[in-house]
Protein backbone atom coordinates (compact mmCIF):
# COMPACT_ATOMS: atom_id res chain seq x y z
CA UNK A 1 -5.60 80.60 54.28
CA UNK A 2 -8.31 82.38 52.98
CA UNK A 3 -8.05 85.54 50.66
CA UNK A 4 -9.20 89.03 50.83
CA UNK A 5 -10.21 89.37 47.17
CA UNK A 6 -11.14 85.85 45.92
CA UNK A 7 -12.27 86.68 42.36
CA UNK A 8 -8.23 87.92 42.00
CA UNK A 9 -7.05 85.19 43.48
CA UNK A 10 -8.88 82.47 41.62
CA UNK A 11 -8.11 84.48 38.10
CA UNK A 12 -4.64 84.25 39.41
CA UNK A 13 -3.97 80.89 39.73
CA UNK A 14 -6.22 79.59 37.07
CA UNK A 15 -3.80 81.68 34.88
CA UNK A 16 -0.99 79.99 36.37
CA UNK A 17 -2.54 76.26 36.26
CA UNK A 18 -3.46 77.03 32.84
CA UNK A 19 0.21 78.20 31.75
CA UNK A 20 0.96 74.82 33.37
CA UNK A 21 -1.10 73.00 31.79
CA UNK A 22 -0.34 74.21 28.18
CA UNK A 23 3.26 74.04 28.58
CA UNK A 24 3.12 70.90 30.40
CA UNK A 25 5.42 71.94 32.99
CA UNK A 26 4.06 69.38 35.83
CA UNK A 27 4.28 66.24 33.04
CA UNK A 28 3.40 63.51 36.40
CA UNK A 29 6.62 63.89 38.76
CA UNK A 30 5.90 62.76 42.41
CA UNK A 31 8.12 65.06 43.85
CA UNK A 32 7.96 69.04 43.55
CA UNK A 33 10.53 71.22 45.38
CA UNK A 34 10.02 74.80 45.97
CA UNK A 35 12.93 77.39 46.26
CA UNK A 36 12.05 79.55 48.90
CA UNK A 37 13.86 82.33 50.67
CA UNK A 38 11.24 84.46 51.80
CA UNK A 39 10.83 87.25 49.28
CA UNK A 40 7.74 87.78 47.92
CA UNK A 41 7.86 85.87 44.37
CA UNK A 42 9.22 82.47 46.30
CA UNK A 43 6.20 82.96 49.43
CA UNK A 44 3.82 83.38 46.25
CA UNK A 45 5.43 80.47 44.43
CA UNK A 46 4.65 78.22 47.44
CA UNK A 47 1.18 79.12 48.03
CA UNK A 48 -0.03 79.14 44.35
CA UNK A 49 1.95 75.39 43.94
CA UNK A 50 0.16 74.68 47.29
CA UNK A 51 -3.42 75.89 46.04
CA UNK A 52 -2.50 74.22 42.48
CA UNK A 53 -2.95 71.39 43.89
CA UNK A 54 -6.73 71.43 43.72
CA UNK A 55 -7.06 71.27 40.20
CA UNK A 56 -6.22 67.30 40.01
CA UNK A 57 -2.47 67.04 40.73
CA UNK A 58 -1.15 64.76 43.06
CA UNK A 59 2.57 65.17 44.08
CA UNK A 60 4.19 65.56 47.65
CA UNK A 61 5.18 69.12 47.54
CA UNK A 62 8.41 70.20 49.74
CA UNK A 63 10.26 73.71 50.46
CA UNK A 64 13.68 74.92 50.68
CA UNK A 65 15.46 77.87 52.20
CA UNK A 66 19.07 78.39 51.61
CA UNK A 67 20.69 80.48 54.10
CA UNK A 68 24.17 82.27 52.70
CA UNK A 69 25.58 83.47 56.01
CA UNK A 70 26.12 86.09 54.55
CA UNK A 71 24.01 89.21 56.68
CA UNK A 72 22.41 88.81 59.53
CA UNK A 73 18.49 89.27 58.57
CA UNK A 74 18.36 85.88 56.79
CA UNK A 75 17.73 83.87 60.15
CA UNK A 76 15.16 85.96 60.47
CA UNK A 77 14.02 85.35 56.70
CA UNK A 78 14.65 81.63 57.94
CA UNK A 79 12.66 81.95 60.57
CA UNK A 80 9.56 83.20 58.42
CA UNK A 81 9.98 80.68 55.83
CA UNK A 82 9.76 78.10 58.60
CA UNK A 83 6.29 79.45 60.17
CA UNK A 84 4.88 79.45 56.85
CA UNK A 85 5.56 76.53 55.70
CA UNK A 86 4.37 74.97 58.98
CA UNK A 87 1.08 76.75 58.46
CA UNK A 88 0.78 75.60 55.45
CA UNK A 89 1.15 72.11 56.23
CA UNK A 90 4.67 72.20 53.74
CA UNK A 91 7.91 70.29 54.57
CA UNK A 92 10.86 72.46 54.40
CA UNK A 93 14.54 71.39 53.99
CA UNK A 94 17.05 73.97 55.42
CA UNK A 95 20.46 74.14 54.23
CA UNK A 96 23.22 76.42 55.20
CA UNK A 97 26.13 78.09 53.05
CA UNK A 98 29.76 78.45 54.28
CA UNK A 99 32.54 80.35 52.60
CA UNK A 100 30.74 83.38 50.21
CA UNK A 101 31.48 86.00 52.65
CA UNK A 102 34.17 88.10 50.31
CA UNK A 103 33.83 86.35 46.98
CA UNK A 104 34.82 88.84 44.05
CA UNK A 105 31.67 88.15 41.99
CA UNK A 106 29.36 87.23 44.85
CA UNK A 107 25.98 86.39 42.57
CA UNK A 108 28.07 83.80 40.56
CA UNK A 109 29.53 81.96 43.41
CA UNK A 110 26.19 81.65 45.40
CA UNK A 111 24.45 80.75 42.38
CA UNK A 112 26.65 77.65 41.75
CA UNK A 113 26.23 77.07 45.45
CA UNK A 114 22.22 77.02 45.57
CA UNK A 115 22.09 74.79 42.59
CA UNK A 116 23.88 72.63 44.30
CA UNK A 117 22.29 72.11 47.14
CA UNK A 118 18.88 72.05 45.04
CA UNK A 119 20.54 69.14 43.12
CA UNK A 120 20.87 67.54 46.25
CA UNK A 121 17.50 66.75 46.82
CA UNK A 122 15.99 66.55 43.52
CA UNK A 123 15.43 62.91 42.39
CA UNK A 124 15.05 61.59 38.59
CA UNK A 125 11.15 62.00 39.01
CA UNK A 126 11.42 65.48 40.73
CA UNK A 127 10.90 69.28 39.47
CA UNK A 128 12.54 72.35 40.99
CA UNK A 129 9.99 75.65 41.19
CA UNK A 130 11.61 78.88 40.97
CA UNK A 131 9.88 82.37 41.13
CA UNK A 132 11.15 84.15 38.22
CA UNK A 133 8.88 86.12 36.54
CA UNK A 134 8.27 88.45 33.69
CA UNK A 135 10.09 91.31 34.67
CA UNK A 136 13.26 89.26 35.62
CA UNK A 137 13.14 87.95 32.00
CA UNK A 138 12.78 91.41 30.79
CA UNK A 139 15.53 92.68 33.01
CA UNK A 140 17.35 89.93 32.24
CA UNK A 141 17.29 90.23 28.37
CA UNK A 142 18.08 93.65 28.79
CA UNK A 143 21.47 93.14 30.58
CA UNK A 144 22.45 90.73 27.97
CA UNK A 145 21.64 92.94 24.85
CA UNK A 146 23.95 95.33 26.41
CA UNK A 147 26.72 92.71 27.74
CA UNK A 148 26.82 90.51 23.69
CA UNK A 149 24.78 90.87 20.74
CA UNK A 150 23.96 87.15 20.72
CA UNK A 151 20.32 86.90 19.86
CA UNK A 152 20.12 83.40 22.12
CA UNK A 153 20.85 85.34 25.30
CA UNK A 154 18.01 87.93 24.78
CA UNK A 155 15.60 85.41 24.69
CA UNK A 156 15.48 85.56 28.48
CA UNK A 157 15.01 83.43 31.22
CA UNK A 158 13.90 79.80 30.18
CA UNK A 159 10.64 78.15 31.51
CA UNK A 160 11.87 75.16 31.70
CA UNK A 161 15.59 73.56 32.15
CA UNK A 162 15.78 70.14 32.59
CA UNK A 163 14.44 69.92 35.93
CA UNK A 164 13.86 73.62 36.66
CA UNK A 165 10.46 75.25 36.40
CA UNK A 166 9.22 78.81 36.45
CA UNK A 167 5.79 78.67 36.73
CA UNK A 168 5.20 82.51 37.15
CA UNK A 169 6.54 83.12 33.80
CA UNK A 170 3.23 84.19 32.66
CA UNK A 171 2.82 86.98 35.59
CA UNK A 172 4.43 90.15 36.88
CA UNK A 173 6.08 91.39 39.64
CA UNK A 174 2.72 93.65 40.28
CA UNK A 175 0.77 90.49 39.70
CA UNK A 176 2.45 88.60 42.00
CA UNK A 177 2.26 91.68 44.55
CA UNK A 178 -1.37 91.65 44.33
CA UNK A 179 -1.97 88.26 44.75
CA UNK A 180 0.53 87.90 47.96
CA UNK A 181 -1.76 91.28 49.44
CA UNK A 182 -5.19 89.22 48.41
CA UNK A 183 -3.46 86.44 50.90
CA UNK A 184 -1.89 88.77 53.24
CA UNK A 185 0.99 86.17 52.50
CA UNK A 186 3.94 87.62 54.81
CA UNK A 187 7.29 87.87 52.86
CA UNK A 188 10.87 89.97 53.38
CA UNK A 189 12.03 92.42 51.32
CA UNK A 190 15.85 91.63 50.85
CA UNK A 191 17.93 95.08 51.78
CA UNK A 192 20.61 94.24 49.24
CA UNK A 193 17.89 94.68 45.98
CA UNK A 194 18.35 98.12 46.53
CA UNK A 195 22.48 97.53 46.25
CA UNK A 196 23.33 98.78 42.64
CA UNK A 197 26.47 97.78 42.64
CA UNK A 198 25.16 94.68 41.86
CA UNK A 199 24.63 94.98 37.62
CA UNK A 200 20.38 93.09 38.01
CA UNK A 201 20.17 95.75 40.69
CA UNK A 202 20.97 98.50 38.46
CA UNK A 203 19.07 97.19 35.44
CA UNK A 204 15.83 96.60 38.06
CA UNK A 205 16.51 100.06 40.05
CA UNK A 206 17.58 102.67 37.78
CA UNK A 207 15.85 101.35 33.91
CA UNK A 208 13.72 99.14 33.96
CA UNK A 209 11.54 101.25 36.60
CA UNK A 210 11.97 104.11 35.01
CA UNK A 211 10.81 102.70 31.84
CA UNK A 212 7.45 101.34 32.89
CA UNK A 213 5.42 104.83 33.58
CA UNK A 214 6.69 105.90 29.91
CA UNK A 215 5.72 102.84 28.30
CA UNK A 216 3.23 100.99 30.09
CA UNK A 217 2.71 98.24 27.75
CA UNK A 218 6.64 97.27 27.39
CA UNK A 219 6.28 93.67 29.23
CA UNK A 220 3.63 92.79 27.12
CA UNK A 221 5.24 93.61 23.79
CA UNK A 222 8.24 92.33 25.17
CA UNK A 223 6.79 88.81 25.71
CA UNK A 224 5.49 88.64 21.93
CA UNK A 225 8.85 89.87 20.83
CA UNK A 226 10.44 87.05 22.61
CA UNK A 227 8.09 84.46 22.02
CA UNK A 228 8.27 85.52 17.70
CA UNK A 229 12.27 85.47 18.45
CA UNK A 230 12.17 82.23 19.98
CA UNK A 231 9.91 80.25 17.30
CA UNK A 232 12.49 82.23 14.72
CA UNK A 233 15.15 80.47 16.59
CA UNK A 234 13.64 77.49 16.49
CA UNK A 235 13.76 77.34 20.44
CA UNK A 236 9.94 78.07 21.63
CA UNK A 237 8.95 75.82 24.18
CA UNK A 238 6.10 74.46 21.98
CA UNK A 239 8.27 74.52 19.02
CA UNK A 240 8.50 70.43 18.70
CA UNK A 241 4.68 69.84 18.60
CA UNK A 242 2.85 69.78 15.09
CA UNK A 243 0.10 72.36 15.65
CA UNK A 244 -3.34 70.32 15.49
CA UNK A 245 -4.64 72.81 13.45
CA UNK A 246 -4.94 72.98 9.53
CA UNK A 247 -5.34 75.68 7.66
CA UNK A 248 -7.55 75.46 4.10
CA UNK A 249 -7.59 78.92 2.37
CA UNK A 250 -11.21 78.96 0.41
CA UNK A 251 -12.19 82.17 -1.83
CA UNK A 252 -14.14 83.65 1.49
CA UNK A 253 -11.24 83.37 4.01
CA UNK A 254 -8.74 81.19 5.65
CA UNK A 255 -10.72 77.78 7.72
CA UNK A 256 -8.50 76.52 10.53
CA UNK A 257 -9.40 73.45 11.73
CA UNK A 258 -8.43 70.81 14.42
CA UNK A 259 -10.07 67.19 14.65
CA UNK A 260 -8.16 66.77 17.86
CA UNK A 261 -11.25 65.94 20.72
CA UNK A 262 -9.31 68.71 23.21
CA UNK A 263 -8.36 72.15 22.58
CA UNK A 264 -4.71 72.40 22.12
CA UNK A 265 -3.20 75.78 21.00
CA UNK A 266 0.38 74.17 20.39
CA UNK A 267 1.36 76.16 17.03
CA UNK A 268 -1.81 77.99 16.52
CA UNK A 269 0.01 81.55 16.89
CA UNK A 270 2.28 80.77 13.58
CA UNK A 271 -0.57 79.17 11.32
CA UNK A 272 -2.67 82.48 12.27
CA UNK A 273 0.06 85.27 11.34
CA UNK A 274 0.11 82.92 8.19
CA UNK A 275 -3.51 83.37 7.78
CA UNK A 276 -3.56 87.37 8.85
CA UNK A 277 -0.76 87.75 6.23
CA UNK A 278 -2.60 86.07 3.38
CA UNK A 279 -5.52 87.51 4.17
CA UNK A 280 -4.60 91.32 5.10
CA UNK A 281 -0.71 91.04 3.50
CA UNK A 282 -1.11 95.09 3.76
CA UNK A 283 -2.32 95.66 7.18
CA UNK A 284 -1.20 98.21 10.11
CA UNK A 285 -2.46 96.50 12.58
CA UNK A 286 -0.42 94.68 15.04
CA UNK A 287 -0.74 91.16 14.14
CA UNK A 288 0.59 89.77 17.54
CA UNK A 289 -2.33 91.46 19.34
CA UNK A 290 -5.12 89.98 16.52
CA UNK A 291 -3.39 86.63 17.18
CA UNK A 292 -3.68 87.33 21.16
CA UNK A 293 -7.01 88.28 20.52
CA UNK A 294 -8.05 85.39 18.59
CA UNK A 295 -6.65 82.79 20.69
CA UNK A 296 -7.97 84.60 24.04
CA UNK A 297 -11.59 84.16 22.77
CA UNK A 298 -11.24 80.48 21.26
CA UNK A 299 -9.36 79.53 24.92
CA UNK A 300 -12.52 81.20 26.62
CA UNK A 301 -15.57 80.07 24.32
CA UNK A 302 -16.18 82.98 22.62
CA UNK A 303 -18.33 82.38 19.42
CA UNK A 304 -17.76 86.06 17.77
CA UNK A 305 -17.79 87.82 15.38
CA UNK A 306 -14.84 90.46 16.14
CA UNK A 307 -13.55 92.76 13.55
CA UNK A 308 -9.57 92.83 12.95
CA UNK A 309 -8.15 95.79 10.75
CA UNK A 310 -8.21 95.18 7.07
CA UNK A 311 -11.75 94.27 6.92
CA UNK A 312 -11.31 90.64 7.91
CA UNK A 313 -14.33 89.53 10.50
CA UNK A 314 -13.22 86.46 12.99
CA UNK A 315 -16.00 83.51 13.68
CA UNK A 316 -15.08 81.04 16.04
CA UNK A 317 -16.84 77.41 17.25
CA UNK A 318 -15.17 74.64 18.97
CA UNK A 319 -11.38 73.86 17.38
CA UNK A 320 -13.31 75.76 14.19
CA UNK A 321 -11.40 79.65 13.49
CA UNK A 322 -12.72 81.13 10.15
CA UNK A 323 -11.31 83.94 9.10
CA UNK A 324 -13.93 86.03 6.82
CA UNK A 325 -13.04 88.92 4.17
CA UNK A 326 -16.69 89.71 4.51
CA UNK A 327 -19.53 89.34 7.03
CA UNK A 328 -21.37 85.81 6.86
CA UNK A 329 -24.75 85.57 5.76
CA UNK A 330 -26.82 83.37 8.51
CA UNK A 331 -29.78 82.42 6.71
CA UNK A 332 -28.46 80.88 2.84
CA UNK A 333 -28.35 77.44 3.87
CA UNK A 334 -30.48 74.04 4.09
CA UNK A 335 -30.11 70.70 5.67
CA UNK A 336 -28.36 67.39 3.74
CA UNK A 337 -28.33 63.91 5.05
CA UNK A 338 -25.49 61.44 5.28
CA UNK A 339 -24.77 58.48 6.92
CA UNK A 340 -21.26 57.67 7.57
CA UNK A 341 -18.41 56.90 10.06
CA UNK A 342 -15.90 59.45 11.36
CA UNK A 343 -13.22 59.35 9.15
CA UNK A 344 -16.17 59.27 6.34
CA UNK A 345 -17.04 62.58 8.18
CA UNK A 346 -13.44 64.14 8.23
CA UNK A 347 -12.78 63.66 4.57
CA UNK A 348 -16.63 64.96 3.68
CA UNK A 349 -15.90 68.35 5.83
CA UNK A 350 -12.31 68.55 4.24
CA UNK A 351 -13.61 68.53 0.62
CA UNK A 352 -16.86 70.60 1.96
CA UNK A 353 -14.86 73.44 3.66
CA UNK A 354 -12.11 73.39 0.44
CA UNK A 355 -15.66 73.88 -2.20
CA UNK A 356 -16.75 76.70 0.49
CA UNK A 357 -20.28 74.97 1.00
CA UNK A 358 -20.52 74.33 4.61
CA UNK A 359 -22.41 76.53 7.03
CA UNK A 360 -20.05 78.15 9.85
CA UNK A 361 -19.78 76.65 12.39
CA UNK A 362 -20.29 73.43 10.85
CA UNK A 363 -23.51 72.73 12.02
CA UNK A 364 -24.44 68.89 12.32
CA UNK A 365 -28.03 67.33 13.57
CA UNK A 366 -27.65 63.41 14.91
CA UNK A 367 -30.41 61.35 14.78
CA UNK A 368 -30.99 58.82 16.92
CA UNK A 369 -29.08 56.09 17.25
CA UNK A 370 -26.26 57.93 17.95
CA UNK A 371 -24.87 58.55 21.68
CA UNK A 372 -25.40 61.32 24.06
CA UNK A 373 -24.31 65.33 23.26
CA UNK A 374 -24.48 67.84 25.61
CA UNK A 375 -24.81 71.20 23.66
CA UNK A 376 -27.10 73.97 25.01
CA UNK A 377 -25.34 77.12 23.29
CA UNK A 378 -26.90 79.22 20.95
CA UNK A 379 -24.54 80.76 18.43
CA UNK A 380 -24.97 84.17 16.18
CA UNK A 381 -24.61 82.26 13.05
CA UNK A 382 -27.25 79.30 14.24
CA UNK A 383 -29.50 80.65 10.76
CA UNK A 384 -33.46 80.82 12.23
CA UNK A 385 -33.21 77.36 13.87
CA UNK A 386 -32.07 78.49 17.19
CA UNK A 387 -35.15 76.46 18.53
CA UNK A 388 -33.15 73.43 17.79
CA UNK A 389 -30.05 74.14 19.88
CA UNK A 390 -30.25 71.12 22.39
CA UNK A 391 -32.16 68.77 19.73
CA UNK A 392 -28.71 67.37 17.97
CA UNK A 393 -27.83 70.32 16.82
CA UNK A 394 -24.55 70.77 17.42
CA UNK A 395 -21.32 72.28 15.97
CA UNK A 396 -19.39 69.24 13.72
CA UNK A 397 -15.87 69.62 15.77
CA UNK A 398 -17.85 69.26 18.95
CA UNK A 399 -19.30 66.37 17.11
CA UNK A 400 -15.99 64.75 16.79
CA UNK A 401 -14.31 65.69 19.94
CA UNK A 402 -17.32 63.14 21.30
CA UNK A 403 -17.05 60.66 18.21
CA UNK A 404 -13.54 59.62 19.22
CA UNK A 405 -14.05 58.29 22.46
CA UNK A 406 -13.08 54.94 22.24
CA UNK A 407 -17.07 53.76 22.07
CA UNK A 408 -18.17 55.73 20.16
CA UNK A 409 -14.89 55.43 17.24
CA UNK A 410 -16.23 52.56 15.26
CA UNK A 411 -20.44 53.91 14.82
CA UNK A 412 -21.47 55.03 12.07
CA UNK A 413 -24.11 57.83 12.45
CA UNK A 414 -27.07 59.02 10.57
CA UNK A 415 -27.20 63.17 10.39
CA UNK A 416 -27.73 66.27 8.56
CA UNK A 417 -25.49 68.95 7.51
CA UNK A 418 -26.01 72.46 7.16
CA UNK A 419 -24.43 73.27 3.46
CA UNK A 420 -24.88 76.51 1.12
CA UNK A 421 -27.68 77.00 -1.16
C-alpha cells in the first residue's frame, strides 16, 4: 500500500519502532495478535505492526475482529476488517459475542468478554496489540482522578500487561489520523462514541475536546507528569534497569557517561534532573523539557552546544553528556600517549574526567595496530585538528563501543589522548 506523504509516514513508524525498541515491547515472541474492529486506531495498529516488520522482526502476525451483536453496522465493520486484512496479506480470526444486548453496565461486560476471546488465542510465546493511545490515557486518568484519589489509577493506561501491548502509546489520536489519511487506510467511525451516556464518552466529547484549543500542549505535559509520577511510584516501565550512565560532578559541570557499546537511555531522564538540579538548583526553567531536549539530541546525534536556562551550556558525543556552567574553550589542549587495554582505558578516563583534564568529547587517536573505526564527523569542539577527523581520531566512547566486540576485548592499543594544558 503505498502512502501519499511518505516522509510522515516513515517519521511515523520509526517513532513507533523506536518506542518499541526502547521499551522492548516485541522481546522475540513468534506470534503477534492484533485487536481489530475497524476504527481508525486498530486499522492503524495493523498496518504500522504490518510495516514494522521491515525493520528486522520476524513473527507471524494475525488479526482479530470481535463482533458484539450488538447494532447492526458491525457486519459491515466486519466486513471491512476482512477486505483489509486480505489486502494486506493478514490472517484474521473472527469471533462472535452472544448475550450483551441489555447488560446494565454494557462496557464492563463486553470488556470481560473480548479478553476472553483474545485469551483464547494467545499462546505462552504470543503478544496482544491494542490501539490505545495518548489521549485514551489522558482521558482515562482523568475519569479516575474524578472517580478515587488513588494516585496508581491516574497513572493511566499501562504499556504493557503481561501479554498486552500498546504500541501507539507514544502517538495521538491526530497522529494516528494523519498517518491512516497518508495511507488512505479505510476505517469506521463507531456511532455510539458520540453516546455520552457512556462516562469515556463524556470525558472524550464534552472535556477533553474542549480542553485542547485552550491548552494546546496538555498531552505533552501530561505524559511527563505521568512518566515523573510513575518513576515516583516506583512503577515506570524502565524502572528495573540500572541506567548505564554515571554521573561524575567535576568543578566545570556534571560528566555523564556510559561504557555500554549501544545507546541505551534506560534511567537517563532521573540522573539528568539530578544533574540540572545540582547544577541550576534555582532555575525556572522547566526541567522536563531540558531533559526532553537533551535526550532528543543525544538519540539523534546531535553534537551541540545548546544553552539551557541558568547559564548551563549542553555538549554531547557518543554515550558522553557534559553539562558545562561555562562555554568550553576548544583550543587549551595537547596530545598524551598511552598504551593500555580497555579496562586500563576505563579507569584512566574515570580518574581523568574526576581531575577535569580531558578534552570534551574525549578525543582519542589509535595508531596502528589497532582494528578498523569508522568515524568521519567533525565536531565543534574538535580544537584546530579537524584535518584529522577520519585519521583515528575519534571520540573515546565510540572508541569503546568498538573495543568490546568480542575480538577486539583482549588488545591492548597504542593511542593518544587529548588532555588540558
Amino acid at each position: 500500500m503505498e502512502s501519499f506523504d511518505r516522509a510522515f509516514t516513515n517519521r511515523f513508524e520509526k517513532h513507533v519502532h523506536s518506542f518499541i525498541k526502547e521499551h522492548k515491547l516485541l522481546k522475540g515472541q513468534d506470534h503477534v495478535l492484533v485487536a481489530v474492529s475497524g476504527g481508525v486506531d486498530s486499522i492503524a495498529a495493523l498496518m504500522a505492526l504490518n510495516n514494522i516488520e521491515n525493520f528486522g522482526y520476524s513473527f507471524q502476525l494475525q488479526a482479530i475482529f470481535i463482533n458484539h451483536g450488538t447494532r447492526k453496522g458491525q457486519s459491515f465493520d466486519q466486513k471491512l476488517v476482512q477486505n483489509f486484512c486480505s489486502g494486506l496479506g493478514v490472517e484474521l480470526l473472527i469471533e462472535e459475542l452472544e448475550g450483551l444486548s441489555g447488560k446494565s453496565n454494557f462496557e464492563a461486560a463486553a470488556r470481560r468478554a473480548r479478553y476472553k476471546c483474545f485469551k483464547k488465542h494467545l499462546s505462552r510465546n504470543s503478544l496482544l496489540i491494542l490501539g490505545h493511545h495518548i489521549n485514551d490515557s489522558f482521558e482515562w486518568s482523568l475519569m479516575q482522578s474524578l472517580r478515587s484519589s488513588s494516585l496508581k489509577g491516574q497513572l493511566g493506561i499501562p504499556v504493557i500487561n503481561g501479554q498486552i501491548v500498546r504500541p501507539f502509546m507514544c502517538v495521538t489520536r491526530e497522529q494516528i489520523y494523519q498517518y491512516a489519511k497518508a495511507y488512505n487506510l479505510p476505517f469506521n467511525e463507531d456511532p455510539t462514541n458520540q453516546d455520552t451516556s457512556f462516562e469515556r464518552n463524556f470525558i472524550r466529547n464534552e472535556i477533553s475536546s474542549r480542553l485542547r484549543p485552550r491548552y494546546p500542549a496538555m498531552l505533552k505535559h501530561y505524559v511527563r507528569s505521568h512518566n515523573e509520577l510513575a518513576r515516583t511510584l516506583g512503577l515506570h516501565i524502565t524502572k528495573s534497569k540500572e541506567c548505564s550512565f554515571k554521573r561524575i560532578s567535576v568543578h566545570e559541570g556534571v560528566h555523564l557517561i556510559s561504557y555500554s557499546s549501544q545507546f541505551d537511555p534506560s534511567g537517563l531522564e532521573e540522573e539528568l534532573k539530578i544533574a540540572l538540579n545540582e547544577l541550576s538548583p534555582n532555575s525556572r526553567g522547566s526541567v522536563s523539557h531540558q531533559i526532553d531536549k537533551i535526550v532528543k539530541a543525544l538519540k539523534n546525534y546531535k553534537s551541540g552546544p545548546f544553552n539551557l536556562p541558568g547559564g548551563l551550556w549542553t555538549y554531547l558525543s557518543f554515550n558522553h553528556i557534559f553539562i558545562s556552567k561555562s562555554q568550553l574553550p576548544s583550543d587549551l589542549f595537547n596530545w598524551s600517549e598511552y598504551n593500555l587495554g580497555l579496562e586500563e582505558f576505563k579507569e584512566l578516563i574515570a580518574k581523568l574526567v574526576k581531575e577535569g583534564k580531558v578534552s570534551f568529547p574525549i578525543w582519542t587517536q589509535v595508531s596502528k595496530p589497532g582494528f578498523n573505526i569508522e568515524y568521519s564527523k567533525s565536531h565543534p569542539l574538535l580544537p584546530e585538528q579537524n584535518e584529522l577527523v577520519g585519521k583515528g581520531v575519534v571520540p573515546g566512547l565510540k572508541l569503546v563501543k568498538y573495543w568490546t566486540r568480542a575480538r577486539n576485548k583482549n588488545k591492548k592499543l597504542r593511542l593518544r589522548l587529548l588532555l588540558s594544558l
